[in-house]
C-alpha atoms as a PDB file:
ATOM      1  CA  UNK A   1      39.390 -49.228  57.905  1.00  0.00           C
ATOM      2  CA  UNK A   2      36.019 -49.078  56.378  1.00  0.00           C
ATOM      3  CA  UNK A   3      34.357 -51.824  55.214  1.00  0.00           C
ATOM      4  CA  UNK A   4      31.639 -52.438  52.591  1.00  0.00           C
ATOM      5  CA  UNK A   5      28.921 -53.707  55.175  1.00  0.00           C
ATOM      6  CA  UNK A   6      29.605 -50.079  57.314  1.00  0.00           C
ATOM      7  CA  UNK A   7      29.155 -48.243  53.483  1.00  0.00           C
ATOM      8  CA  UNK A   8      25.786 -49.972  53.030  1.00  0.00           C
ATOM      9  CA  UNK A   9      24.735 -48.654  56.559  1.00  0.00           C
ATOM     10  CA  UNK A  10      25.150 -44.722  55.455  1.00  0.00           C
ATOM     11  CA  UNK A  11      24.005 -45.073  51.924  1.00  0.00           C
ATOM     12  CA  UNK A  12      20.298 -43.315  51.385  1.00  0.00           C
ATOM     13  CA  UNK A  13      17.619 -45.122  49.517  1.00  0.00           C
ATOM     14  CA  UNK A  14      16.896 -42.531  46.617  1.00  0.00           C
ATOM     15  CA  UNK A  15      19.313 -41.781  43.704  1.00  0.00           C
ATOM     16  CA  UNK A  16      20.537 -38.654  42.827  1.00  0.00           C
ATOM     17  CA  UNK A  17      18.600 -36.671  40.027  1.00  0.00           C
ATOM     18  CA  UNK A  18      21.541 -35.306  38.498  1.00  0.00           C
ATOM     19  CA  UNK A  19      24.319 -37.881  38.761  1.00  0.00           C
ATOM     20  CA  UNK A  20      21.552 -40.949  39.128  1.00  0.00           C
ATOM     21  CA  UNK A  21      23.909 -42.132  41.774  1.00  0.00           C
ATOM     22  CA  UNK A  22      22.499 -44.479  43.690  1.00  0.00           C
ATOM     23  CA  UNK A  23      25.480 -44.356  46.482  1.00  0.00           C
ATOM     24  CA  UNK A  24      23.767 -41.534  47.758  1.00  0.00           C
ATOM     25  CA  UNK A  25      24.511 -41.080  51.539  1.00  0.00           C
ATOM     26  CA  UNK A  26      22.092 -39.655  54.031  1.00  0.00           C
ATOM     27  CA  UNK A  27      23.046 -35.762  54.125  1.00  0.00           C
ATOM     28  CA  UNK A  28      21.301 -32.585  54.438  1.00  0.00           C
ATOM     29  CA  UNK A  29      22.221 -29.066  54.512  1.00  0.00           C
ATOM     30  CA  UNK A  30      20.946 -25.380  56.199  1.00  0.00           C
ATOM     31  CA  UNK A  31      16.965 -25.386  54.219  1.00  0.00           C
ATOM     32  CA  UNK A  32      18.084 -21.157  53.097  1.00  0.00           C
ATOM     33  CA  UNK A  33      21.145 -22.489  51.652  1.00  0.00           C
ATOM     34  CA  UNK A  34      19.497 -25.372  49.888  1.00  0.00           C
ATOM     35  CA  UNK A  35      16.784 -23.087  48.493  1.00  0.00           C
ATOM     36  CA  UNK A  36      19.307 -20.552  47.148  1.00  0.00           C
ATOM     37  CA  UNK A  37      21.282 -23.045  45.076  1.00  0.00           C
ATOM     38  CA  UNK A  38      18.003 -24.590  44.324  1.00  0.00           C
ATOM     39  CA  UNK A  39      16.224 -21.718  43.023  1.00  0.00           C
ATOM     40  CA  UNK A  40      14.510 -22.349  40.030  1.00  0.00           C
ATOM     41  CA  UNK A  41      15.407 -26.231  39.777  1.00  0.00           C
ATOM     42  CA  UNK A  42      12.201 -27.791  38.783  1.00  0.00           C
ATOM     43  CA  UNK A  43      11.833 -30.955  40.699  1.00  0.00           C
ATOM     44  CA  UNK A  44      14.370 -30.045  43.167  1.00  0.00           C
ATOM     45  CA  UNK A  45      14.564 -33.818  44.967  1.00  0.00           C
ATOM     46  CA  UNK A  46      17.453 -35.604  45.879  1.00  0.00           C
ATOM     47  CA  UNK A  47      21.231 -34.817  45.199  1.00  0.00           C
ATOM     48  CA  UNK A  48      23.924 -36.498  46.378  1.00  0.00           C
ATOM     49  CA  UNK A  49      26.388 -34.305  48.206  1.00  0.00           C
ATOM     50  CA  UNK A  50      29.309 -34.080  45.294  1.00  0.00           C
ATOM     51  CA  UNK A  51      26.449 -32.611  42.859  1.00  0.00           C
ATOM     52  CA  UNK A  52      25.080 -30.289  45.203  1.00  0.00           C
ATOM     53  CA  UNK A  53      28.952 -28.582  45.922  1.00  0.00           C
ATOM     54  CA  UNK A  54      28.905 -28.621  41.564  1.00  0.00           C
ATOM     55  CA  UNK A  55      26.001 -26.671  41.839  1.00  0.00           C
ATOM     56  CA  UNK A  56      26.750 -24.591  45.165  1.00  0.00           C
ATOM     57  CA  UNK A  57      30.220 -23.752  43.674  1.00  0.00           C
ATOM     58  CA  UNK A  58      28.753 -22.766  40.467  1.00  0.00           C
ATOM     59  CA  UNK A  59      26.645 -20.539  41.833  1.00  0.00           C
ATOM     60  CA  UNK A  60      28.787 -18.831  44.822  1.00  0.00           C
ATOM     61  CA  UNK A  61      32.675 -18.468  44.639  1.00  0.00           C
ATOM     62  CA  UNK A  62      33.365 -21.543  47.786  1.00  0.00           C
ATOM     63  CA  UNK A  63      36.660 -22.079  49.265  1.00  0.00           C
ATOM     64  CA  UNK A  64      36.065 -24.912  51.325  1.00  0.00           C
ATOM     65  CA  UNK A  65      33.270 -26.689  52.958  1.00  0.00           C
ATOM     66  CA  UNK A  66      32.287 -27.744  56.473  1.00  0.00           C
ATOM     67  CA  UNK A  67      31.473 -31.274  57.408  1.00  0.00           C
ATOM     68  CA  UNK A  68      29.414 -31.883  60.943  1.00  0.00           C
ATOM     69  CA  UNK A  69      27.780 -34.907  62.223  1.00  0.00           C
ATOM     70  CA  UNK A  70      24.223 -35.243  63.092  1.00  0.00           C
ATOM     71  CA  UNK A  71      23.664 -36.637  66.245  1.00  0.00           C
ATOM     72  CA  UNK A  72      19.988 -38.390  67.289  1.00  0.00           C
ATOM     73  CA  UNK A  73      18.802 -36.199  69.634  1.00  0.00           C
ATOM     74  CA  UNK A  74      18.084 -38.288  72.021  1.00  0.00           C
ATOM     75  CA  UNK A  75      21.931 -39.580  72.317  1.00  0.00           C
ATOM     76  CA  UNK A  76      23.279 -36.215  71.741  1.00  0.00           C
ATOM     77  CA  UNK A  77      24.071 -34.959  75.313  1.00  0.00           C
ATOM     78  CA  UNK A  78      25.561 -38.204  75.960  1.00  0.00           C
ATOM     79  CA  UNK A  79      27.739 -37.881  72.602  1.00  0.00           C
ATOM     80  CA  UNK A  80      28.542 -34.322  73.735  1.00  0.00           C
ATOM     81  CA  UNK A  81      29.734 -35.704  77.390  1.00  0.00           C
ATOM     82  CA  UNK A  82      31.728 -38.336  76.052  1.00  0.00           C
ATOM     83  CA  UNK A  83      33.573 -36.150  73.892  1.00  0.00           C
ATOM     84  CA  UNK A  84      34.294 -33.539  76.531  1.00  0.00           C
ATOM     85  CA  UNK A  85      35.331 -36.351  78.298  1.00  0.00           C
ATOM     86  CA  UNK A  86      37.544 -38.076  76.299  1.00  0.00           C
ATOM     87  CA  UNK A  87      39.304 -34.640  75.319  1.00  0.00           C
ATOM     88  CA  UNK A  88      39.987 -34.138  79.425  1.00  0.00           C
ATOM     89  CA  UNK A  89      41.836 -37.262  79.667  1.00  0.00           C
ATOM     90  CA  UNK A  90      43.927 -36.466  76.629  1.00  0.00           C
END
């Protein structure tokens, strides 16, 4: 289904600084959160998201995670309609 030029599109342009991935995708997470697992990291730049779980799980007993798309804001009522939309006809 997915294809490598569709990867490339996703894929940030900084490497991790734990894993030194550099198929890093474009992610972000609530800033409180981030600072709590973050706390007392010096240099506390760029992870990708499987070493930021590591160190979010280490830290706080997880059972799962959440995943939720980021929509440009500009587009998002329009994403929102279309969605609503295409659950109706369903």
């Amino acid at each position: 289904m997915s294809n490598k030029k569709e990867i490339e599109k996703i894929i940030g342009d900084i490497p991790c600084m734990d894993c030194k991935t550099d198929k890093n995708i474009v992610w972000f997470t609530d800033n409180v959160f981030w600072n709590s697992v973050m706390e007392g990291v010096k240099g506390s730049g760029i992870l990708c998201i499987f070493c930021f779980v590591l160190r979010a799980e280490n830290k706080y007993k997880l059972i799962g995670w959440r995943l939720s798309p980021e929509w440009q804001w500009k587009k998002r009522a329009n994403i929102r309609d279309l969605l609503t939309k295409k659950k109706k006809d369903e």
